[in-house]
C-alpha atoms as a PDB file:
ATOM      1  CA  UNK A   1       0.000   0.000   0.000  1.00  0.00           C
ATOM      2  CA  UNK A   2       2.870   2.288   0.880  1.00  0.00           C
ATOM      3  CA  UNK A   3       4.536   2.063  -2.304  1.00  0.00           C
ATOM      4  CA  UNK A   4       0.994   2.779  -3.965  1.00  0.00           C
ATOM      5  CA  UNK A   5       0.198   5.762  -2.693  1.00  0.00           C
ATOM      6  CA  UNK A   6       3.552   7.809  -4.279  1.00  0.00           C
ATOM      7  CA  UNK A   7       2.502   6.519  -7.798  1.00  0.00           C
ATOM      8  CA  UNK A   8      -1.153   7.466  -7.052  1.00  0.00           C
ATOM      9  CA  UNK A   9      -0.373  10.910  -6.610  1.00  0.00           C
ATOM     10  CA  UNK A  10       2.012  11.462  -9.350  1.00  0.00           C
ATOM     11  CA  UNK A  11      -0.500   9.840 -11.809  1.00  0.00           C
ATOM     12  CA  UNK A  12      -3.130  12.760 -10.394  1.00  0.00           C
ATOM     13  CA  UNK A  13      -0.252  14.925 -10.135  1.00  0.00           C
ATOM     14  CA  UNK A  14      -0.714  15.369 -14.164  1.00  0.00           C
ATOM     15  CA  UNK A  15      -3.547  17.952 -14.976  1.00  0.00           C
ATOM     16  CA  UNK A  16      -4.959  15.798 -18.297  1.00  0.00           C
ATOM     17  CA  UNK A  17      -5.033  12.202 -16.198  1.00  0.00           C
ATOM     18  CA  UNK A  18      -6.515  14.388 -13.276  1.00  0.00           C
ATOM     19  CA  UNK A  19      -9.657  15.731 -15.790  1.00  0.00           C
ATOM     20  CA  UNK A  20     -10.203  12.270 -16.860  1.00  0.00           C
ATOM     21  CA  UNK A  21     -10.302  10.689 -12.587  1.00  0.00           C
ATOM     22  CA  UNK A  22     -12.302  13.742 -11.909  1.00  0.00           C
ATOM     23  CA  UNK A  23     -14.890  13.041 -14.866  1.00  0.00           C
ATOM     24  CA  UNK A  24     -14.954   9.184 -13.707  1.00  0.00           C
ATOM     25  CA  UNK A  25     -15.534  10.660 -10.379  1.00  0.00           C
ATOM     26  CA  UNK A  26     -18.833  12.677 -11.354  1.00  0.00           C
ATOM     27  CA  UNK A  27     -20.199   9.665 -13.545  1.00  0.00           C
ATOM     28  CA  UNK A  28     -19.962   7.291 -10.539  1.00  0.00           C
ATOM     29  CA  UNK A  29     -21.515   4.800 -10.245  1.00  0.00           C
ATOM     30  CA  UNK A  30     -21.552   4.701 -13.891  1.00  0.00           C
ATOM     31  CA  UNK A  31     -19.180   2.434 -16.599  1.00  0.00           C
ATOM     32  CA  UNK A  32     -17.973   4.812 -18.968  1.00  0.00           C
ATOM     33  CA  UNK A  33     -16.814   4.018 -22.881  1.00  0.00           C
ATOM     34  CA  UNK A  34     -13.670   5.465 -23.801  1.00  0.00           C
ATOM     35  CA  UNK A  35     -15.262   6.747 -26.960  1.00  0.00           C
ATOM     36  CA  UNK A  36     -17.457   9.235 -24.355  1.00  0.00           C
ATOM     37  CA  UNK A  37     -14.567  10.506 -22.462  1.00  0.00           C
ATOM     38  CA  UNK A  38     -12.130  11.043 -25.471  1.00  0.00           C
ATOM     39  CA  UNK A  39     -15.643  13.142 -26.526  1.00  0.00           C
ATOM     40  CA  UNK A  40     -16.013  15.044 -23.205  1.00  0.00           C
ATOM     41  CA  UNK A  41     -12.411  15.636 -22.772  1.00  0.00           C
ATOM     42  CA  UNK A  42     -11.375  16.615 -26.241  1.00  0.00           C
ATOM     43  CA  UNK A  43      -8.634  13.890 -25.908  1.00  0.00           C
ATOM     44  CA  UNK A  44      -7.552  11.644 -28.863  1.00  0.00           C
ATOM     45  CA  UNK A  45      -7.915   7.910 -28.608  1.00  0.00           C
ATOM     46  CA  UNK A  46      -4.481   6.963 -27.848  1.00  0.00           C
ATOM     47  CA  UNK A  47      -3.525   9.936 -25.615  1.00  0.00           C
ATOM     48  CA  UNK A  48      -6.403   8.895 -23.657  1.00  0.00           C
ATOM     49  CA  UNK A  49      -5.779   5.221 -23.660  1.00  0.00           C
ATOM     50  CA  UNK A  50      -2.568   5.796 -21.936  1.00  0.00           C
ATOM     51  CA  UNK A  51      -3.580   8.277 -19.388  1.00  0.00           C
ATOM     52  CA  UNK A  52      -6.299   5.324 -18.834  1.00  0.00           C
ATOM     53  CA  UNK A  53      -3.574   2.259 -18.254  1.00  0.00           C
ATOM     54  CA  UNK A  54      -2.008   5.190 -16.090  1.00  0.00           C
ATOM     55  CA  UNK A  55      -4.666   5.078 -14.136  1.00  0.00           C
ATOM     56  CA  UNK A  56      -5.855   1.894 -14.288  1.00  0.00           C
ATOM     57  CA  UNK A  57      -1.904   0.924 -12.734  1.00  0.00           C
ATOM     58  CA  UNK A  58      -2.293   3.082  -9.914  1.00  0.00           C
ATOM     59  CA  UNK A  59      -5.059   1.507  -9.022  1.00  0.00           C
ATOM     60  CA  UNK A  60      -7.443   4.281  -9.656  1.00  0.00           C
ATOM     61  CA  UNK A  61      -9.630   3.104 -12.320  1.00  0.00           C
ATOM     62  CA  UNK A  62     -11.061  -0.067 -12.956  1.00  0.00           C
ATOM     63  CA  UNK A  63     -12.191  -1.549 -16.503  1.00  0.00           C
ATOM     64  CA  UNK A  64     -14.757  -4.010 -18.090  1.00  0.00           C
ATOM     65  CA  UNK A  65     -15.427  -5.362 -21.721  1.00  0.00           C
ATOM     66  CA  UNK A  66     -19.063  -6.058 -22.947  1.00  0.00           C
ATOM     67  CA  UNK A  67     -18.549  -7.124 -26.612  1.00  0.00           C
ATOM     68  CA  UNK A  68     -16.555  -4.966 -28.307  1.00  0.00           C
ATOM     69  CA  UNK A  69     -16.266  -1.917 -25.824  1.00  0.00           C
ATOM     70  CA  UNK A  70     -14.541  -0.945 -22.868  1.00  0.00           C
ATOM     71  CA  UNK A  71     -15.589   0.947 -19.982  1.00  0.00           C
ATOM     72  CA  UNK A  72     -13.872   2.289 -16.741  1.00  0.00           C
ATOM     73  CA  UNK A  73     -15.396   3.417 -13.679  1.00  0.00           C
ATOM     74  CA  UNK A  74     -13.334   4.916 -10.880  1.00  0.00           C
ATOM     75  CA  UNK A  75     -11.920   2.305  -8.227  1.00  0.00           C
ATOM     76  CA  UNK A  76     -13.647   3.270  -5.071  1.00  0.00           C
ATOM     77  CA  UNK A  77     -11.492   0.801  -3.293  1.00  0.00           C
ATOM     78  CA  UNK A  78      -8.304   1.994  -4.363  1.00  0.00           C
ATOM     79  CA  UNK A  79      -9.383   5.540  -3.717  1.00  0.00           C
ATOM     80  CA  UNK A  80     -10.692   4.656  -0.030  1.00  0.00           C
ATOM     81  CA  UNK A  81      -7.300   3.322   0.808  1.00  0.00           C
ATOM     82  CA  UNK A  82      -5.614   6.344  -0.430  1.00  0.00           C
ATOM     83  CA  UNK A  83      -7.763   8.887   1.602  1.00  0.00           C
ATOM     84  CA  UNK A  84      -7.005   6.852   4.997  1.00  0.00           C
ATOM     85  CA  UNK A  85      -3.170   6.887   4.355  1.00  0.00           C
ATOM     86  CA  UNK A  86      -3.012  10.373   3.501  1.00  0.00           C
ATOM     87  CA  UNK A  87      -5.382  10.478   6.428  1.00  0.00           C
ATOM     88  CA  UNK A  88      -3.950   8.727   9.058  1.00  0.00           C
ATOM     89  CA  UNK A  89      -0.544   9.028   7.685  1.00  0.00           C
ATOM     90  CA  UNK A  90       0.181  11.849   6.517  1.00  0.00           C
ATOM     91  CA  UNK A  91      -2.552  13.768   8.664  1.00  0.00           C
ATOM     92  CA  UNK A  92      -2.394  12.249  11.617  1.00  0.00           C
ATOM     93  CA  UNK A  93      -6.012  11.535  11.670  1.00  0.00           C
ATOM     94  CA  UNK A  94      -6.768  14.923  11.863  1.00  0.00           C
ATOM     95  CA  UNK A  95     -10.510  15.246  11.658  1.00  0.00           C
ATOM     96  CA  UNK A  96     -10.669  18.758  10.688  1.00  0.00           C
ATOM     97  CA  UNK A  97      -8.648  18.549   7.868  1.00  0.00           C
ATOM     98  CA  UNK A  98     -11.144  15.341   6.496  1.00  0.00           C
ATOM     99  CA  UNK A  99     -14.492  16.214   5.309  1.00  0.00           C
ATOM    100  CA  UNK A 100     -15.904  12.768   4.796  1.00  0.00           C
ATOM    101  CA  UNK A 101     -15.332  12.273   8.518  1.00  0.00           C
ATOM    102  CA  UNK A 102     -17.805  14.797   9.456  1.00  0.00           C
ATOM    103  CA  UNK A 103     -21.101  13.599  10.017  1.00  0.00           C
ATOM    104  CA  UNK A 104     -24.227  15.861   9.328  1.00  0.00           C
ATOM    105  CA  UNK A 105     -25.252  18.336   7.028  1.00  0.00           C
ATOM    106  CA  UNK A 106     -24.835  21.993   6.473  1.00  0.00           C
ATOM    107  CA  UNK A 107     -28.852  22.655   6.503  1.00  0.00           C
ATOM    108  CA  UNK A 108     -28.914  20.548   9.883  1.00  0.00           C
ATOM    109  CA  UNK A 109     -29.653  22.831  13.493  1.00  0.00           C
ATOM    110  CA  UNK A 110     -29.261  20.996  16.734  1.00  0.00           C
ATOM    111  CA  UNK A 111     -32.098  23.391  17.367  1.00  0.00           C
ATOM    112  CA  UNK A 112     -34.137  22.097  14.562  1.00  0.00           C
ATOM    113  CA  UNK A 113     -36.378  18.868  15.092  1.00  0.00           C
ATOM    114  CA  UNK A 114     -37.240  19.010  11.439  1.00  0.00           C
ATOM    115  CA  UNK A 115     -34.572  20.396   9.313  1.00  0.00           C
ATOM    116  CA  UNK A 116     -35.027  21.005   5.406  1.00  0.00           C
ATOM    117  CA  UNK A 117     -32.488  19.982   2.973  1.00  0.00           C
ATOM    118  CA  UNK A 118     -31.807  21.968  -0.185  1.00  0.00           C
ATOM    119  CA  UNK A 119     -31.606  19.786  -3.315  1.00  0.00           C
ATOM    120  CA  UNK A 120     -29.912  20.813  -6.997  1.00  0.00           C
ATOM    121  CA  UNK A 121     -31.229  18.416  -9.778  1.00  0.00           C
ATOM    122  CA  UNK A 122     -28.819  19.697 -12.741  1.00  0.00           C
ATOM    123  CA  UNK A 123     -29.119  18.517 -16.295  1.00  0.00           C
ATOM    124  CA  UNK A 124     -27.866  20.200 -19.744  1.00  0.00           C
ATOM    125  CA  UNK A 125     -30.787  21.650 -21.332  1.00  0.00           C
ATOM    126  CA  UNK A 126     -33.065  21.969 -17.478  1.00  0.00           C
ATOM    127  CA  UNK A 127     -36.503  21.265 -19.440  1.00  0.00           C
ATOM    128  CA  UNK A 128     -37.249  18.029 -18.875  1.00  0.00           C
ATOM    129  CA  UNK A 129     -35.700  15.471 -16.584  1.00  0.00           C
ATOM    130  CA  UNK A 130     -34.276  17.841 -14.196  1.00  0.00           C
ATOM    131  CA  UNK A 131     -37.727  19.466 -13.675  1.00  0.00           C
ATOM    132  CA  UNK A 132     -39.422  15.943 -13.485  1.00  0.00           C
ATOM    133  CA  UNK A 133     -36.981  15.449 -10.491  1.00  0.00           C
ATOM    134  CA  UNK A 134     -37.644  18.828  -9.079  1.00  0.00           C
ATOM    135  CA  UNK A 135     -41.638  18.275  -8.766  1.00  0.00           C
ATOM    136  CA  UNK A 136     -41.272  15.160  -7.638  1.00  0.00           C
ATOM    137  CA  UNK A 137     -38.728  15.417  -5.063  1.00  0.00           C
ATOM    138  CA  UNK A 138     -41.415  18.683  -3.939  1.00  0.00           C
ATOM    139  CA  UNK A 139     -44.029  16.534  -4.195  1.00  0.00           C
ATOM    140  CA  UNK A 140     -42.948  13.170  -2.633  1.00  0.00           C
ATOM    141  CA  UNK A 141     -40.584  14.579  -0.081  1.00  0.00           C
ATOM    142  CA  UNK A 142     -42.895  17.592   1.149  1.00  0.00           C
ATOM    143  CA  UNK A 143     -42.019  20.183   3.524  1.00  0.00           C
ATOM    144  CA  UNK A 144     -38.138  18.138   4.373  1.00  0.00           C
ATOM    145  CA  UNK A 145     -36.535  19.558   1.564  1.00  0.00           C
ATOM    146  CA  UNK A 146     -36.104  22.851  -0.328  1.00  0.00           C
ATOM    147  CA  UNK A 147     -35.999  21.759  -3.875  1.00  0.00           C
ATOM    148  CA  UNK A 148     -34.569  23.365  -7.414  1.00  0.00           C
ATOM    149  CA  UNK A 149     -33.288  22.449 -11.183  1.00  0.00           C
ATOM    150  CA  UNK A 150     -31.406  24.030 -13.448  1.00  0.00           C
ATOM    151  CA  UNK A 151     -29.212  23.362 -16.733  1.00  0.00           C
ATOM    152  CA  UNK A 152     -25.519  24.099 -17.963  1.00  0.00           C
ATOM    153  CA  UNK A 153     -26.818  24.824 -21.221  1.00  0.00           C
ATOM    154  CA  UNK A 154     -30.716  25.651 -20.365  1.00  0.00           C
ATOM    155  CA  UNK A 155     -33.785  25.833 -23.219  1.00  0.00           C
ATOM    156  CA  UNK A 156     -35.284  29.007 -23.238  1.00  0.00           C
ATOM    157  CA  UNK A 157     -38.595  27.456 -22.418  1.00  0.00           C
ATOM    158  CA  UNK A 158     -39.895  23.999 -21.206  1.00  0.00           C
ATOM    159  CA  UNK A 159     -40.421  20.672 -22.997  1.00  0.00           C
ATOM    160  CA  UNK A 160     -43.917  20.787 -23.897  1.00  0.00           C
ATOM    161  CA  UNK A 161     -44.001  16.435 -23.816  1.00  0.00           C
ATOM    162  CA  UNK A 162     -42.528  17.187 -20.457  1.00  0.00           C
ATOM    163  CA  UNK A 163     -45.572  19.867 -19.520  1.00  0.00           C
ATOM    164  CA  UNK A 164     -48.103  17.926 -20.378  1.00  0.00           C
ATOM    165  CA  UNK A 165     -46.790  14.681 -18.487  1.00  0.00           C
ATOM    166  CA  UNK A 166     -46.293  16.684 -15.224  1.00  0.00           C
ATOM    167  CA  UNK A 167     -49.857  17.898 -15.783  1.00  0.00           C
ATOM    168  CA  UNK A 168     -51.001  13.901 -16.881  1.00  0.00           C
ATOM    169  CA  UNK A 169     -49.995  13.560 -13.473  1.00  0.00           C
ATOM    170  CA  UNK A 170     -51.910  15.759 -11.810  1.00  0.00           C
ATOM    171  CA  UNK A 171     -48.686  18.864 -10.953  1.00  0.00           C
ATOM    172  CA  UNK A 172     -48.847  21.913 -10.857  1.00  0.00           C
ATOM    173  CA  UNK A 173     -46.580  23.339 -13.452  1.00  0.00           C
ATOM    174  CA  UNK A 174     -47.163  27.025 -13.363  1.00  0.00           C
ATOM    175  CA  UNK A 175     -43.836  28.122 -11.468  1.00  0.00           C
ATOM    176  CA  UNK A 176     -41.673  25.857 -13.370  1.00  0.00           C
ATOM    177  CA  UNK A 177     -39.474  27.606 -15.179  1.00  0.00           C
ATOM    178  CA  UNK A 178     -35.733  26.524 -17.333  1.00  0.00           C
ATOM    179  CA  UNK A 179     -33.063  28.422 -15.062  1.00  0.00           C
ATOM    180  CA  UNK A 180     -29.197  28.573 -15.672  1.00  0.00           C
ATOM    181  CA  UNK A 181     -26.874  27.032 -13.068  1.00  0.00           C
ATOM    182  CA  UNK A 182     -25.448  29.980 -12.639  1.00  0.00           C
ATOM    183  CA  UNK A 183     -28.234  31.469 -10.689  1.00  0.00           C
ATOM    184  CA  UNK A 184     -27.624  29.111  -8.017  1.00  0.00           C
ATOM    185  CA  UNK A 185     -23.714  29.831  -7.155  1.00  0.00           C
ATOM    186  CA  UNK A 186     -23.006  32.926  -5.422  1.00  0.00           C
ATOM    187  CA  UNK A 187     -22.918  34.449  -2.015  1.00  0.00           C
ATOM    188  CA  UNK A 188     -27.082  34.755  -2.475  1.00  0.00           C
ATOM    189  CA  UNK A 189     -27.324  31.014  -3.514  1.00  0.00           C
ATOM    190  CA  UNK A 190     -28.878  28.390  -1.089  1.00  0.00           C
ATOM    191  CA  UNK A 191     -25.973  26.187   0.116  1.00  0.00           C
ATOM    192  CA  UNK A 192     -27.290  22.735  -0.917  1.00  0.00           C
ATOM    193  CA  UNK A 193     -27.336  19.594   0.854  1.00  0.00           C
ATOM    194  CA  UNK A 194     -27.501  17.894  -1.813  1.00  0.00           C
ATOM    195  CA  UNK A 195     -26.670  18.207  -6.117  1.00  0.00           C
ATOM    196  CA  UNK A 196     -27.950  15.566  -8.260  1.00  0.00           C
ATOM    197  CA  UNK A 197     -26.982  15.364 -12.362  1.00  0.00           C
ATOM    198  CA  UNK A 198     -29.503  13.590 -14.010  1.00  0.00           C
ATOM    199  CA  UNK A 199     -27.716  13.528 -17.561  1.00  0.00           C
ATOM    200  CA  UNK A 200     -24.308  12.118 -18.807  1.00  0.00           C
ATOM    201  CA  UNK A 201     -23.452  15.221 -20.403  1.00  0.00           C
ATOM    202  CA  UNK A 202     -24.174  17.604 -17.370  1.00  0.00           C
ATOM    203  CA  UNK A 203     -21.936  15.370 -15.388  1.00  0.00           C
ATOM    204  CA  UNK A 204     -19.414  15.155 -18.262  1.00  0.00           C
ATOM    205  CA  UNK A 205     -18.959  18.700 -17.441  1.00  0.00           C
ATOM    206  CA  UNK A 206     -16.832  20.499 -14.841  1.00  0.00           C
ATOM    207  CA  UNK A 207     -19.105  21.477 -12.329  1.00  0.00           C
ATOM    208  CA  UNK A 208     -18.975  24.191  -9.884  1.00  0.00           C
ATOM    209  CA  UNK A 209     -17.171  24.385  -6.343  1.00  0.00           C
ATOM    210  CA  UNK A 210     -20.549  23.701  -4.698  1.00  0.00           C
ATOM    211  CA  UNK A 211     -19.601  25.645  -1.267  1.00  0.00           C
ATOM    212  CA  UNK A 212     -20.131  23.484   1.427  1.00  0.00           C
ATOM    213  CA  UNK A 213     -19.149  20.071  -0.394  1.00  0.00           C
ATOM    214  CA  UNK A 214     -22.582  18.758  -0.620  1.00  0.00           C
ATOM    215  CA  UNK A 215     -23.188  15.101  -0.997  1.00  0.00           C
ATOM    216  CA  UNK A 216     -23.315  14.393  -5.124  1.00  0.00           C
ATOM    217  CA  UNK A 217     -24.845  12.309  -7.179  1.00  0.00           C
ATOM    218  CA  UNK A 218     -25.426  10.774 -10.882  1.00  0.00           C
ATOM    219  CA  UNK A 219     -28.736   9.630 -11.441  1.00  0.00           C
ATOM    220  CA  UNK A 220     -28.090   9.713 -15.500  1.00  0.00           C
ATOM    221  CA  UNK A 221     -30.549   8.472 -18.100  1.00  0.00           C
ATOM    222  CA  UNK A 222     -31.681   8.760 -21.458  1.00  0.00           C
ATOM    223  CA  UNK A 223     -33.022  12.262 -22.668  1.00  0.00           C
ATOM    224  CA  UNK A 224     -36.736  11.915 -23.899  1.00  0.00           C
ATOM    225  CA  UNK A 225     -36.576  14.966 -25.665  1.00  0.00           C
ATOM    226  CA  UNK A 226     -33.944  13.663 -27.770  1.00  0.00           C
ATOM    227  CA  UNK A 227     -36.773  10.676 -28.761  1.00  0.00           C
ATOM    228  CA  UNK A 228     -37.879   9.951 -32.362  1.00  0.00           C
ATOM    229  CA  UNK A 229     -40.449   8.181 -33.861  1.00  0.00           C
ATOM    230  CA  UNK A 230     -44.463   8.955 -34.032  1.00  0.00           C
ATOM    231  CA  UNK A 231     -46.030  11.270 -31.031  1.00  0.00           C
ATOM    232  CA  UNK A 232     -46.851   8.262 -29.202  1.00  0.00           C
ATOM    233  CA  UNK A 233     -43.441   6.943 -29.145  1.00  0.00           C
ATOM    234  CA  UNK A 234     -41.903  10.204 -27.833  1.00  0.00           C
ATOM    235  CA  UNK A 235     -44.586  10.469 -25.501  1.00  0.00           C
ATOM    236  CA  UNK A 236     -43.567   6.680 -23.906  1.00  0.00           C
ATOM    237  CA  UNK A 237     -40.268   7.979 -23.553  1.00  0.00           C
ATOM    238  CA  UNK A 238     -41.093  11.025 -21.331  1.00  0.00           C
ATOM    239  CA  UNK A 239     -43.248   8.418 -18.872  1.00  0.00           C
ATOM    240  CA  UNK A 240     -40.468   6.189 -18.739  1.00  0.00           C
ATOM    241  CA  UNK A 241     -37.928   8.934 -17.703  1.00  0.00           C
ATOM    242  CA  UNK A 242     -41.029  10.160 -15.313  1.00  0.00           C
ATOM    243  CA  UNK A 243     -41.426   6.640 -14.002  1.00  0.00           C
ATOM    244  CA  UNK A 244     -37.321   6.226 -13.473  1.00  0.00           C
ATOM    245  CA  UNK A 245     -36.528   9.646 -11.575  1.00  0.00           C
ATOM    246  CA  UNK A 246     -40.021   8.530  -9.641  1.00  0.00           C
ATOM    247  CA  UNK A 247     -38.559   5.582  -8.223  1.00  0.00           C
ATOM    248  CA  UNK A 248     -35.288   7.035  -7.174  1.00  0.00           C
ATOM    249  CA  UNK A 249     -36.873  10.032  -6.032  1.00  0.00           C
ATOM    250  CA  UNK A 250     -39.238   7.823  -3.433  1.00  0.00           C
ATOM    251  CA  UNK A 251     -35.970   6.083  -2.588  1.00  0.00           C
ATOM    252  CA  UNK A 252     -34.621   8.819  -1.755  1.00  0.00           C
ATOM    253  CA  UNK A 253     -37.276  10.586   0.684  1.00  0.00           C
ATOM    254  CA  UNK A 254     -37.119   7.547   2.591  1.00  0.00           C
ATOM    255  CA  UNK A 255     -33.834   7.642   3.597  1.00  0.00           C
ATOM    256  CA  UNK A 256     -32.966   8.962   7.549  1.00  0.00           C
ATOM    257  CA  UNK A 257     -30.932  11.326   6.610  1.00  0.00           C
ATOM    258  CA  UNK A 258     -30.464  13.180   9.976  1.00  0.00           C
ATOM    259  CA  UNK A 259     -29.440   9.045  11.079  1.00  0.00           C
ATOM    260  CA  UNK A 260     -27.056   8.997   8.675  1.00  0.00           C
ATOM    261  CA  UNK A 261     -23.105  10.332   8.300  1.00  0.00           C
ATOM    262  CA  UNK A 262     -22.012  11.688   5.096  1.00  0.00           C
ATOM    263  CA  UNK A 263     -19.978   8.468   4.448  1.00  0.00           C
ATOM    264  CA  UNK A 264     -23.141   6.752   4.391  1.00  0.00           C
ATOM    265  CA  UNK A 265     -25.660   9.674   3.037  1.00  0.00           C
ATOM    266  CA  UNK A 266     -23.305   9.305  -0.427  1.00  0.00           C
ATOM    267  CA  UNK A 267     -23.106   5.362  -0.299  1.00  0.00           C
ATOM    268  CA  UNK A 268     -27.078   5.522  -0.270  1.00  0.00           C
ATOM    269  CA  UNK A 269     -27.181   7.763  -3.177  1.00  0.00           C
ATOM    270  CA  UNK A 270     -25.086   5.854  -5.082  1.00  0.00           C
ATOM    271  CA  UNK A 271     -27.032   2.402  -4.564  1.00  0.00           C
ATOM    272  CA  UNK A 272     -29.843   4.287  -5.344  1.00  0.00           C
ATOM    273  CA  UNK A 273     -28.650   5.029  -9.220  1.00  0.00           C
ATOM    274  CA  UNK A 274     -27.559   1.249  -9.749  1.00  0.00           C
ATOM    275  CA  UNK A 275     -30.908  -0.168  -8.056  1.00  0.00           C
ATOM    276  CA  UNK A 276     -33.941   2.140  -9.382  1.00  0.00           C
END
């Protein structure tokens, strides 16, 4: 392990293998194609093919072959024993210097019996599946959690597949609204609890230094608006995303959150994406 962690941090120590770890990092629990991150990254196939084996001997990224194509997906177990050496090592186990090892959450009072969370759903184009996860996180988790979307690259108006299912479905959709990302960093911005992605491309892209380190997470999945076919089909495709972010978002208001550390708050949120 010793002998690991030097090569570890000279592999990071190199700003185009760091972009690559940190874009595994955001698309966790996902298995990324090459093909995708060569695409995000701007990186050509065999410049990124050896920052990958870099990588991938250091422990820090794993990969798998189905058929023809490769994916990687960052080595949680390789990354957990480099935080507790540099931890208990190098740190001393100094707690204050360790975020992870601080339970709770910023929106959390001792005072409070009831505290509300603040929630970011964040997706590229913020008029669809991002709003579907705002209303139903508003409407499933009630008063626990202050709740807002926005996009990276937002539409200058809403889906109108994506209206009409929210209305299907009996929401109120009068206050939606597609919002930048923008308007939620800031010294006026809510300090969130939580950020969510819910698109590969959003997490694809650098995102900003939430203040606060709030617990992430990638709930990706296909866009419906990008569907084709007759207005039927594209219609099934905006209850299916509906019907997906419904699921996680139940499985997520269930959670104890004030029960749980932040160790175990992000381990939740994770499972979540691989099981709903």
């Amino acid at each position: 392990m010793e002998t690991m962690i030097p090569l570890r941090l000279s592999v990071l120590g190199h700003p185009q293998r760091l972009s690559v770890f940190r874009l595994l990092m955001r698309r966790f629990p996902d298995r990324v194609p090459a093909s995708e991150i060569g695409a995000a990254l701007d990186v050509k196939s065999s410049t990124l093919s050896s920052y990958l084996s870099a990588l991938m001997q250091a422990g820090l990224v794993t990969q798998a072959r189905e058929g023809t194509w490769l994916y990687y997906q960052a080595d949680m177990g390789g990354i957990r024993d480099t935080m507790e050496a540099l931890f208990f090592d190098c740190c001393r186990g100094r707690p204050e210097l360790c975020l992870p090892v601080r339970p709770g959450l910023q929106s959390e009072d001792s005072s409070m019996t009831d505290p509300r969370y603040n929630v970011l759903f964040i997706c590229t184009g913020n008029s669809a599946r991002s709003i579907f996860a705002e209303t139903l996180l508003r409407s499933i988790g009630g008063d626990r959690f202050n709740v807002y979307s926005a996009g990276t690259k937002p539409s200058s108006e809403l889906n109108p597949f994506a209206v009409e299912t929210l209305r299907a479905k009996g929401h109120a959709v009068g206050s939606l609204r597609a919002k930048n990302v923008i308007e939620f960093t800031g010294s006026t911005a809510p300090k969130f609890d939580f950020v969510f992605t819910v698109c590969d491309q959003a997490a694809n892209e650098e995102c900003p230094a939430w203040e606060g380190q709030p617990i992430s997470g990638h709930w990706g999945m296909p866009d419906p608006v990008k569907a084709e076919g007759s207005e039927a089909e594209r219609s099934l495709a905006f209850q299916q995303a509906y019907g997906t972010l419904k699921n996680r978002i139940q499985a997520f208001s269930a959670l104890p959150i004030a029960e749980l550390d932040r160790i175990s708050l992000q381990k939740a949120v994770d499972d979540i994406a691989l099981n709903h």
